[in-house]
N, C-alpha and C. Protein backbone atom coordinates (compact mmCIF):
# COMPACT_ATOMS: atom_id res chain seq x y z
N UNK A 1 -6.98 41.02 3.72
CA UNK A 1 -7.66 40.23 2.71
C UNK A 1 -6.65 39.51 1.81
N UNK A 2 -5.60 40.43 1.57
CA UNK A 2 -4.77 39.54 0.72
C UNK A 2 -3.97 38.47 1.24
N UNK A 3 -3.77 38.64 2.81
CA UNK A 3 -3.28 37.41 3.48
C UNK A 3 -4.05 36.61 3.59
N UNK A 4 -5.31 36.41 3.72
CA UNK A 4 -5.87 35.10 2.98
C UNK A 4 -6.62 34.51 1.90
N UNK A 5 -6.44 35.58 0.58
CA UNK A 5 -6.05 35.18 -0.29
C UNK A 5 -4.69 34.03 -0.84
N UNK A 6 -3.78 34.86 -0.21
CA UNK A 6 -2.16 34.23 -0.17
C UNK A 6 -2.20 33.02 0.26
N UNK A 7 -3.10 32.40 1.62
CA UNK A 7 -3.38 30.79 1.91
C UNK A 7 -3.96 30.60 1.51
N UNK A 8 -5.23 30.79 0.87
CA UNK A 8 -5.72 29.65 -0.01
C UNK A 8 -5.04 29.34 -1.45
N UNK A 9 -4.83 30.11 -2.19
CA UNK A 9 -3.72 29.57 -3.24
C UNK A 9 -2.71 28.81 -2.50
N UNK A 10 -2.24 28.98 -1.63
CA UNK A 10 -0.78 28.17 -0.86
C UNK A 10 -2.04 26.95 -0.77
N UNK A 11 -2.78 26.58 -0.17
CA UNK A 11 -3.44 25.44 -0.11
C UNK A 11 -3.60 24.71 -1.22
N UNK A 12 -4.37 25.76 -2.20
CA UNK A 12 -4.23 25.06 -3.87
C UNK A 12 -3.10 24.14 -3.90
N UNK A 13 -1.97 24.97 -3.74
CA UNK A 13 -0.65 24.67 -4.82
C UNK A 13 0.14 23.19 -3.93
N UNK A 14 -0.30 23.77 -2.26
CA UNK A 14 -0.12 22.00 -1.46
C UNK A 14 -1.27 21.03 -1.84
N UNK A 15 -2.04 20.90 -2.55
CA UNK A 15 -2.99 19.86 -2.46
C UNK A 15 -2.52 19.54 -3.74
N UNK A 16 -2.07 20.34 -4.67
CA UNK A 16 -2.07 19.76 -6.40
C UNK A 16 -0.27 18.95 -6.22
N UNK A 17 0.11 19.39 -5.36
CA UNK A 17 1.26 18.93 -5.01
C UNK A 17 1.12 17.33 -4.49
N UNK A 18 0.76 17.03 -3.44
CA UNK A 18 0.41 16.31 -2.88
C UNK A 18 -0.41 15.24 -3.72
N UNK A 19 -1.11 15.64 -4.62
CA UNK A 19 -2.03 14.90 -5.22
C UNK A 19 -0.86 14.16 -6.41
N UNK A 20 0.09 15.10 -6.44
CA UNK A 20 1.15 14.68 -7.81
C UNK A 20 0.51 15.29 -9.18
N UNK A 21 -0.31 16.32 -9.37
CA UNK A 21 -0.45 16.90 -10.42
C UNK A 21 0.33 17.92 -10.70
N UNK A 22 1.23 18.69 -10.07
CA UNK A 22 2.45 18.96 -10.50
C UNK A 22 3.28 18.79 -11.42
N UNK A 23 3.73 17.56 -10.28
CA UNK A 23 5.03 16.75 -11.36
C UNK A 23 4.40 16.43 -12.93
N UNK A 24 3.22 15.91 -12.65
CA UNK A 24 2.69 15.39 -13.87
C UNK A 24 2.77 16.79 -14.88
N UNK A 25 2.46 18.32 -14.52
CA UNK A 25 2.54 18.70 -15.71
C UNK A 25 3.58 19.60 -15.27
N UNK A 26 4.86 19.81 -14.75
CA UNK A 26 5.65 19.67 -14.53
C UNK A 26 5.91 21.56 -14.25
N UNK A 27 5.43 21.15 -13.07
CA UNK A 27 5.17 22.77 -12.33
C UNK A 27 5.52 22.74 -10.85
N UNK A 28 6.55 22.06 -10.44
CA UNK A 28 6.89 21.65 -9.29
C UNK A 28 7.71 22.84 -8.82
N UNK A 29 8.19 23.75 -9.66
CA UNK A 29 8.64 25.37 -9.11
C UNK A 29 7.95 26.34 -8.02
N UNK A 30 6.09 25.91 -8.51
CA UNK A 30 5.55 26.57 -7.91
C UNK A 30 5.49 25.97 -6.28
N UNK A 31 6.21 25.23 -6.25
CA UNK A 31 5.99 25.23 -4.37
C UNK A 31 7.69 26.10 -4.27
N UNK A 32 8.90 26.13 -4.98
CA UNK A 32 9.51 26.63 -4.29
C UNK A 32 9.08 28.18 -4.62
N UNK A 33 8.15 28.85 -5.49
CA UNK A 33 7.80 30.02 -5.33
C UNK A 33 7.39 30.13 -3.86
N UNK A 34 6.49 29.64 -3.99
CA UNK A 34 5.87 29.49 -2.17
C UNK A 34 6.29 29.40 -1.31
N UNK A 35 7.18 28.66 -1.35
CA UNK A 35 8.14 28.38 0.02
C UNK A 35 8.84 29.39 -0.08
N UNK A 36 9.49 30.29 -1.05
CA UNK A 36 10.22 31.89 -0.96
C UNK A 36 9.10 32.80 -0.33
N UNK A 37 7.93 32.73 -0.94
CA UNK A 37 6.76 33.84 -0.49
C UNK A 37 6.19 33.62 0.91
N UNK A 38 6.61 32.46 1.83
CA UNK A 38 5.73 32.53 2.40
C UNK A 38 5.70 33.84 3.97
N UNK A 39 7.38 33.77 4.03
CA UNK A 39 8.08 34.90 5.42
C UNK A 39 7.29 35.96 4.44
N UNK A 40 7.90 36.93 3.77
CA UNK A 40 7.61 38.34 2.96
C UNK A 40 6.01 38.13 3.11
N UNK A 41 4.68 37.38 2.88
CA UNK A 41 4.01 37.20 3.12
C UNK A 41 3.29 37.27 4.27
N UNK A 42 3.76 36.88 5.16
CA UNK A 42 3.52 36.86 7.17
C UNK A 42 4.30 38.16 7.23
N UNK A 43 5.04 38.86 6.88
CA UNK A 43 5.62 39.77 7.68
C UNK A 43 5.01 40.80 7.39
N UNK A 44 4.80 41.11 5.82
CA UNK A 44 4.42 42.48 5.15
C UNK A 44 2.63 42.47 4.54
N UNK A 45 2.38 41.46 5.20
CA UNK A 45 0.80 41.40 4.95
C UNK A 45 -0.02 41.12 6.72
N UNK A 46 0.44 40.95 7.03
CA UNK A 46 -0.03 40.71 8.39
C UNK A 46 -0.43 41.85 9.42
């Protein structure tokens, strides 16, 4: 359950990305959180 929990926030955080609401309030960290979480994520939730 928590592994897909874990993609849909990852979806959130690519669409607000993508959309450029990020940058705009200037939270562009949270994709490299994501991009750190995403292996530890697939490995230890799977």
């Amino acid at each position: 359950m928590l592994f897909y929990a874990f993609y849909l926030i990852a979806g959130v955080i690519l669409f607000l990305h993508f959309n450029g609401w990020l940058r705009r309030n200037n939270l562009e960290w949270l994709m490299l959180v994501l991009a750190a979480a995403v292996f530890p994520v697939v490995i230890f939730l799977k």
